[in-house]
C-alpha atoms as a PDB file:
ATOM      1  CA  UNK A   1     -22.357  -3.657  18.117  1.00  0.00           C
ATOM      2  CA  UNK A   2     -20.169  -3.683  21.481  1.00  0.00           C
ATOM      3  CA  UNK A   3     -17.765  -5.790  22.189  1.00  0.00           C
ATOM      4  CA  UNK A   4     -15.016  -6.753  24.410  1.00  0.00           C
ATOM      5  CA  UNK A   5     -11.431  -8.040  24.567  1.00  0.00           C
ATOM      6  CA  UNK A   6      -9.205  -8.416  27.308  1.00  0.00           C
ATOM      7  CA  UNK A   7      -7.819  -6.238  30.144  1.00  0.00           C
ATOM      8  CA  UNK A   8      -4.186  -7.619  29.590  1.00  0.00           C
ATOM      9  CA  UNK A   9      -3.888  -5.365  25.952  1.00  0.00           C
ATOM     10  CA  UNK A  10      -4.853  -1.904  27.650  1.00  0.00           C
ATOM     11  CA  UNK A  11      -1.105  -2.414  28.404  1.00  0.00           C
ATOM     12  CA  UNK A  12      -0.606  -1.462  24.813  1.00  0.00           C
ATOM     13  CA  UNK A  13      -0.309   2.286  23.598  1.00  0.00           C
ATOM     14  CA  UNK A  14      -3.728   3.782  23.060  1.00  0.00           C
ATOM     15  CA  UNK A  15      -2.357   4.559  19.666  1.00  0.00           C
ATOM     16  CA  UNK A  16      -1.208   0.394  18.977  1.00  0.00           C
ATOM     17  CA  UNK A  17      -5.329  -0.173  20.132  1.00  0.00           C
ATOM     18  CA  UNK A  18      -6.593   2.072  18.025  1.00  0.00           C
ATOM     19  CA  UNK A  19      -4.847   1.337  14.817  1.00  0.00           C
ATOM     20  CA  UNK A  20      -4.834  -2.192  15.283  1.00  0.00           C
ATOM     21  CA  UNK A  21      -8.781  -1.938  15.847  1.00  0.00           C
ATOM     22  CA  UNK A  22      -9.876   1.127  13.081  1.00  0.00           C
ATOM     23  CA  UNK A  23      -7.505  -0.329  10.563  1.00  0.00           C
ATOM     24  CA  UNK A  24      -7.888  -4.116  10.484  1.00  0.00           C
ATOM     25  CA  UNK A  25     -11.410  -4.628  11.626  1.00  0.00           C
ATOM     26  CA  UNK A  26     -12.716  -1.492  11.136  1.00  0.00           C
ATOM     27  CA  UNK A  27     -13.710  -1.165  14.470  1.00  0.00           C
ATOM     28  CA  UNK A  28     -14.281   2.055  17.173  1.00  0.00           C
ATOM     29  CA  UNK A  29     -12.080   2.376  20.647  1.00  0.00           C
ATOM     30  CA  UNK A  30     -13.950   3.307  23.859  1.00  0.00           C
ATOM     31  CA  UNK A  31     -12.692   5.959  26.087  1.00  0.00           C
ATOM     32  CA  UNK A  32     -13.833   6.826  30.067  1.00  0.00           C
ATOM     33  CA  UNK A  33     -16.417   9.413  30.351  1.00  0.00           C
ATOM     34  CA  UNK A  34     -15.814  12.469  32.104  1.00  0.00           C
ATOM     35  CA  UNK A  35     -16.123  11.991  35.883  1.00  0.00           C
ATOM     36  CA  UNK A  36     -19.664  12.326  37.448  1.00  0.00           C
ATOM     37  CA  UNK A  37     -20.365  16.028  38.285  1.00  0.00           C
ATOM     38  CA  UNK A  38     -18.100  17.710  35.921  1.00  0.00           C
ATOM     39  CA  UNK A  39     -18.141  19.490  32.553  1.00  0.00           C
ATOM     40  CA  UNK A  40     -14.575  18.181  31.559  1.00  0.00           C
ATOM     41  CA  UNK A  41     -13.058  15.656  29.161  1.00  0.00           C
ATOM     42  CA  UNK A  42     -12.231  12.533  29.772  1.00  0.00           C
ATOM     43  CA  UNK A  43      -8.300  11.813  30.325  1.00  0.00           C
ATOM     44  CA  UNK A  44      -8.242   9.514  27.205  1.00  0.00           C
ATOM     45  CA  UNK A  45      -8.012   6.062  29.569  1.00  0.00           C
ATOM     46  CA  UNK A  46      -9.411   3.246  26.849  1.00  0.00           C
ATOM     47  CA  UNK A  47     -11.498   1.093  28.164  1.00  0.00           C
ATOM     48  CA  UNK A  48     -11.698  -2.571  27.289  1.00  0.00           C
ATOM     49  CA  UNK A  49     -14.802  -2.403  24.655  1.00  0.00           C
ATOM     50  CA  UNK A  50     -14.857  -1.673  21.169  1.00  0.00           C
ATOM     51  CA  UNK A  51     -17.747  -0.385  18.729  1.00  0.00           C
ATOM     52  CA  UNK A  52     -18.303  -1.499  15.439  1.00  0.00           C
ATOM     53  CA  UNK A  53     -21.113  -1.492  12.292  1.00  0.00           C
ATOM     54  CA  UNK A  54     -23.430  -4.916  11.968  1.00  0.00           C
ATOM     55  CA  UNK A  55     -25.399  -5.024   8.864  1.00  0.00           C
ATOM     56  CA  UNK A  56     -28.235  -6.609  10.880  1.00  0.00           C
ATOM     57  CA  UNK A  57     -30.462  -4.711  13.632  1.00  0.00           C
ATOM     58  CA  UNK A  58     -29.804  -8.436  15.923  1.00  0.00           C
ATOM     59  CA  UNK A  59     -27.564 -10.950  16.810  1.00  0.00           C
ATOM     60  CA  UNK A  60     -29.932 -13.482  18.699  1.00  0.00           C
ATOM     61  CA  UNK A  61     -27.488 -16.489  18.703  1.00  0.00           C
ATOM     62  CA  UNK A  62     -24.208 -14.158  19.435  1.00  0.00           C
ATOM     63  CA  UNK A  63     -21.980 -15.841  16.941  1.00  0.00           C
ATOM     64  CA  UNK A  64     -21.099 -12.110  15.210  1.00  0.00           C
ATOM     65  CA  UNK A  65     -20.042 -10.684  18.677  1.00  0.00           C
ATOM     66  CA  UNK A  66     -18.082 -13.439  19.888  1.00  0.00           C
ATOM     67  CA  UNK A  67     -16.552 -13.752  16.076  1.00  0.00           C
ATOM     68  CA  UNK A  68     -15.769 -10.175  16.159  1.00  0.00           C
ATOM     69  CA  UNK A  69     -14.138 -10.386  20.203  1.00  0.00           C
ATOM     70  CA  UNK A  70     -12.361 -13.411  18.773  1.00  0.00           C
ATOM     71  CA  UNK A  71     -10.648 -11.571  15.394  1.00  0.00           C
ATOM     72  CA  UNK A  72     -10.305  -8.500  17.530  1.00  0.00           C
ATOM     73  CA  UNK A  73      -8.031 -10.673  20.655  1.00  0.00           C
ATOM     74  CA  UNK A  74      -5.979 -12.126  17.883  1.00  0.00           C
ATOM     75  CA  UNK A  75      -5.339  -9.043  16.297  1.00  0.00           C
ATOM     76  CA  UNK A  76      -4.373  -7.197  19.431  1.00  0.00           C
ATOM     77  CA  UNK A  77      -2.206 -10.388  19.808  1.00  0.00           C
ATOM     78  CA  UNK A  78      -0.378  -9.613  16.693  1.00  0.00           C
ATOM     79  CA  UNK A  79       0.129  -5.831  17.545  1.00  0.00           C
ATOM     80  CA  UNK A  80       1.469  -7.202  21.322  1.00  0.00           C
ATOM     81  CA  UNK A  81       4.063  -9.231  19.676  1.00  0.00           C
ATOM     82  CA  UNK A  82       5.087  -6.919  17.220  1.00  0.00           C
ATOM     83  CA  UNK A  83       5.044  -4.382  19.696  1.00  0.00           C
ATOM     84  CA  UNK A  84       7.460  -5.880  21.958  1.00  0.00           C
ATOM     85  CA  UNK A  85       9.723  -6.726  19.135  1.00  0.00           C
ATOM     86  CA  UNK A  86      10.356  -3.524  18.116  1.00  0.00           C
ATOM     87  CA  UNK A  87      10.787  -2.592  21.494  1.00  0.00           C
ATOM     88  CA  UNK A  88      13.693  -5.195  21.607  1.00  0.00           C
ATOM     89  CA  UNK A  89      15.887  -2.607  19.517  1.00  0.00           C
ATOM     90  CA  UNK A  90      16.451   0.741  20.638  1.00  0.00           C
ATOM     91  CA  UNK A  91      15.351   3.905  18.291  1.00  0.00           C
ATOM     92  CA  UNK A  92      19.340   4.907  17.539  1.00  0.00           C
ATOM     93  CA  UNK A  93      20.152   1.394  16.508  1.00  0.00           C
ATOM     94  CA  UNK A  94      17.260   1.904  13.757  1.00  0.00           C
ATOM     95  CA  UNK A  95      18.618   4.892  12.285  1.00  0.00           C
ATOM     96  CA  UNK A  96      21.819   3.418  10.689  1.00  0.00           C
ATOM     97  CA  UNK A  97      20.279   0.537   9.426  1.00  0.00           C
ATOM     98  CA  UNK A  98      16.945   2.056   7.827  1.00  0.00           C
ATOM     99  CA  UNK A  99      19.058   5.192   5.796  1.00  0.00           C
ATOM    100  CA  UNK A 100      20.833   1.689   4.125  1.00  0.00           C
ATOM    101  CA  UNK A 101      16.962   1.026   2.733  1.00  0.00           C
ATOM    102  CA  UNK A 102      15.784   3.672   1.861  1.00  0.00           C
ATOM    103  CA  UNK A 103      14.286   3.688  -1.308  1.00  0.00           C
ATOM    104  CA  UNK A 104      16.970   6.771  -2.982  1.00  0.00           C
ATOM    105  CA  UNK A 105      19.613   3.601  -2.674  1.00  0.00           C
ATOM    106  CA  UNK A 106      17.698   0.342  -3.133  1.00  0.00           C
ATOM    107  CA  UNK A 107      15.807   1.641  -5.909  1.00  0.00           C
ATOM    108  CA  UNK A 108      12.274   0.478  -4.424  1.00  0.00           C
ATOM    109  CA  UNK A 109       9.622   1.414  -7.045  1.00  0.00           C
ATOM    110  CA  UNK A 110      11.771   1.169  -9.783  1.00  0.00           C
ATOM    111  CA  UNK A 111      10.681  -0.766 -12.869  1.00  0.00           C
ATOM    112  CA  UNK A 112      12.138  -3.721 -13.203  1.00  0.00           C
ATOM    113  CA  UNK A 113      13.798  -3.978 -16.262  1.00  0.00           C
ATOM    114  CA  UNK A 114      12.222  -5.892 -18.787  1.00  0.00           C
ATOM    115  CA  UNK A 115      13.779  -9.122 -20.976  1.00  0.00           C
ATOM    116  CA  UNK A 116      14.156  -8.001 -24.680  1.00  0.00           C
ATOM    117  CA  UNK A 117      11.078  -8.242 -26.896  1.00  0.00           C
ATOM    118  CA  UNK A 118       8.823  -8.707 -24.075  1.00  0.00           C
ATOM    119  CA  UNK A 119       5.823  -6.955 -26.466  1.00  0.00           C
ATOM    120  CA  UNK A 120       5.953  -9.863 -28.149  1.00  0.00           C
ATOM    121  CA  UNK A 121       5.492 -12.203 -25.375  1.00  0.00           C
ATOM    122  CA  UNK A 122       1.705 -13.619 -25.909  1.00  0.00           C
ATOM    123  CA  UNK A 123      -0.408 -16.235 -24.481  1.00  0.00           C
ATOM    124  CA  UNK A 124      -1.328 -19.172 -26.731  1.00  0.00           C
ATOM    125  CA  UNK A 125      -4.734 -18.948 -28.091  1.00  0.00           C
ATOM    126  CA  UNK A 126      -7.730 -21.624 -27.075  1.00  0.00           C
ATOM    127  CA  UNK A 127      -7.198 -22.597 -31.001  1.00  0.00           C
ATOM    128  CA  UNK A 128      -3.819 -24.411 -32.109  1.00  0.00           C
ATOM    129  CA  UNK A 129      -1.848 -22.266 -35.444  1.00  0.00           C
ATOM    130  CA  UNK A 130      -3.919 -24.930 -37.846  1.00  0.00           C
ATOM    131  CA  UNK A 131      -7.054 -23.044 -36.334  1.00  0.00           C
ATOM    132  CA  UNK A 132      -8.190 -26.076 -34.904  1.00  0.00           C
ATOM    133  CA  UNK A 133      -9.353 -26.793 -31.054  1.00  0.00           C
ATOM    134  CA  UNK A 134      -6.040 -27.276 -28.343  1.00  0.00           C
ATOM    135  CA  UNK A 135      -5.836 -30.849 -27.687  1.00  0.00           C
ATOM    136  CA  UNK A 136      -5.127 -32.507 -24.855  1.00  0.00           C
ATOM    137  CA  UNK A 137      -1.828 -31.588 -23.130  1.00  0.00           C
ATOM    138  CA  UNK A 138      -0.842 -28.858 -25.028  1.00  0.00           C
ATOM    139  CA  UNK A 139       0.162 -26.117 -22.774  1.00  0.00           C
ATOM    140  CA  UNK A 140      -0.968 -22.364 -22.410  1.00  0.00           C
ATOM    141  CA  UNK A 141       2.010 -21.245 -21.323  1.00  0.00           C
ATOM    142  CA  UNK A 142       3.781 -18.031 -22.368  1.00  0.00           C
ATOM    143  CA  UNK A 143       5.368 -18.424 -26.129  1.00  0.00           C
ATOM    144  CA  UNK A 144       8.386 -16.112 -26.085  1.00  0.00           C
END
């Protein structure tokens, strides 16, 4: 299926388009064609269309186009915004502040440690300890 968002976000990188499009709807950029007459390649210029995979061979009413042109213009939204903020703060600035995060001195992907006795941490059963059904109120929460 083909569809179309709007001229405004082909002021975006090619490279914000595409990975906006590919990665969170799944969905094909459009380049130029070569020019008329010749054997080259296109320059790379993205056109304002995008491709993607229907399940169904029609669309009669339209509804999964314009549902897919109306995801896609939000998403390229998103990417515009985020775009321009990180635009707001130049590259150099960046490097002090992301060696301060890395994960060698936050310790991202550690384990967390654990409380004490944490095997024995178990949910309470759908039967009381007498064996008999939980009545009403009792809780299920964690018995530690």
């Amino acid at each position: 299926m083909e569809g179309r968002f709007g001229d405004a976000f082909l002021e975006l990188p090619a490279e914000v388009l595409a990975t906006s499009l590919r990665d969170h709807q799944s969905a094909l950029t459009v380049a130029a064609p070569p020019a008329p007459g010749t054997d080259e390649a296109a320059d790379g210029t993205l056109l304002p269309y995008f491709l993607t995979v229907m399940d169904r061979h029609d669309d009669p009413a339209g509804r999964a186009r314009s549902g897919n042109e109306w995801v896609v213009a939000a998403r390229l939204a998103d990417a515009r915004f985020f775009y321009g903020e990180d635009r707001k703060v130049p590259m150099a600035e960046r490097a002090p502040r992301s060696s301060a995060a890395s994960p060698s001195t936050s310790g991202w992907g550690a384990t967390p440690p654990r409380p004490s006795g944490w095997w024995r941490c178990r949910r309470r059963s759908a039967h009381s300890s007498a064996g008999g059904p939980r009545s009403r109120g009792q809780s299920t929460r964690r018995a530690c």
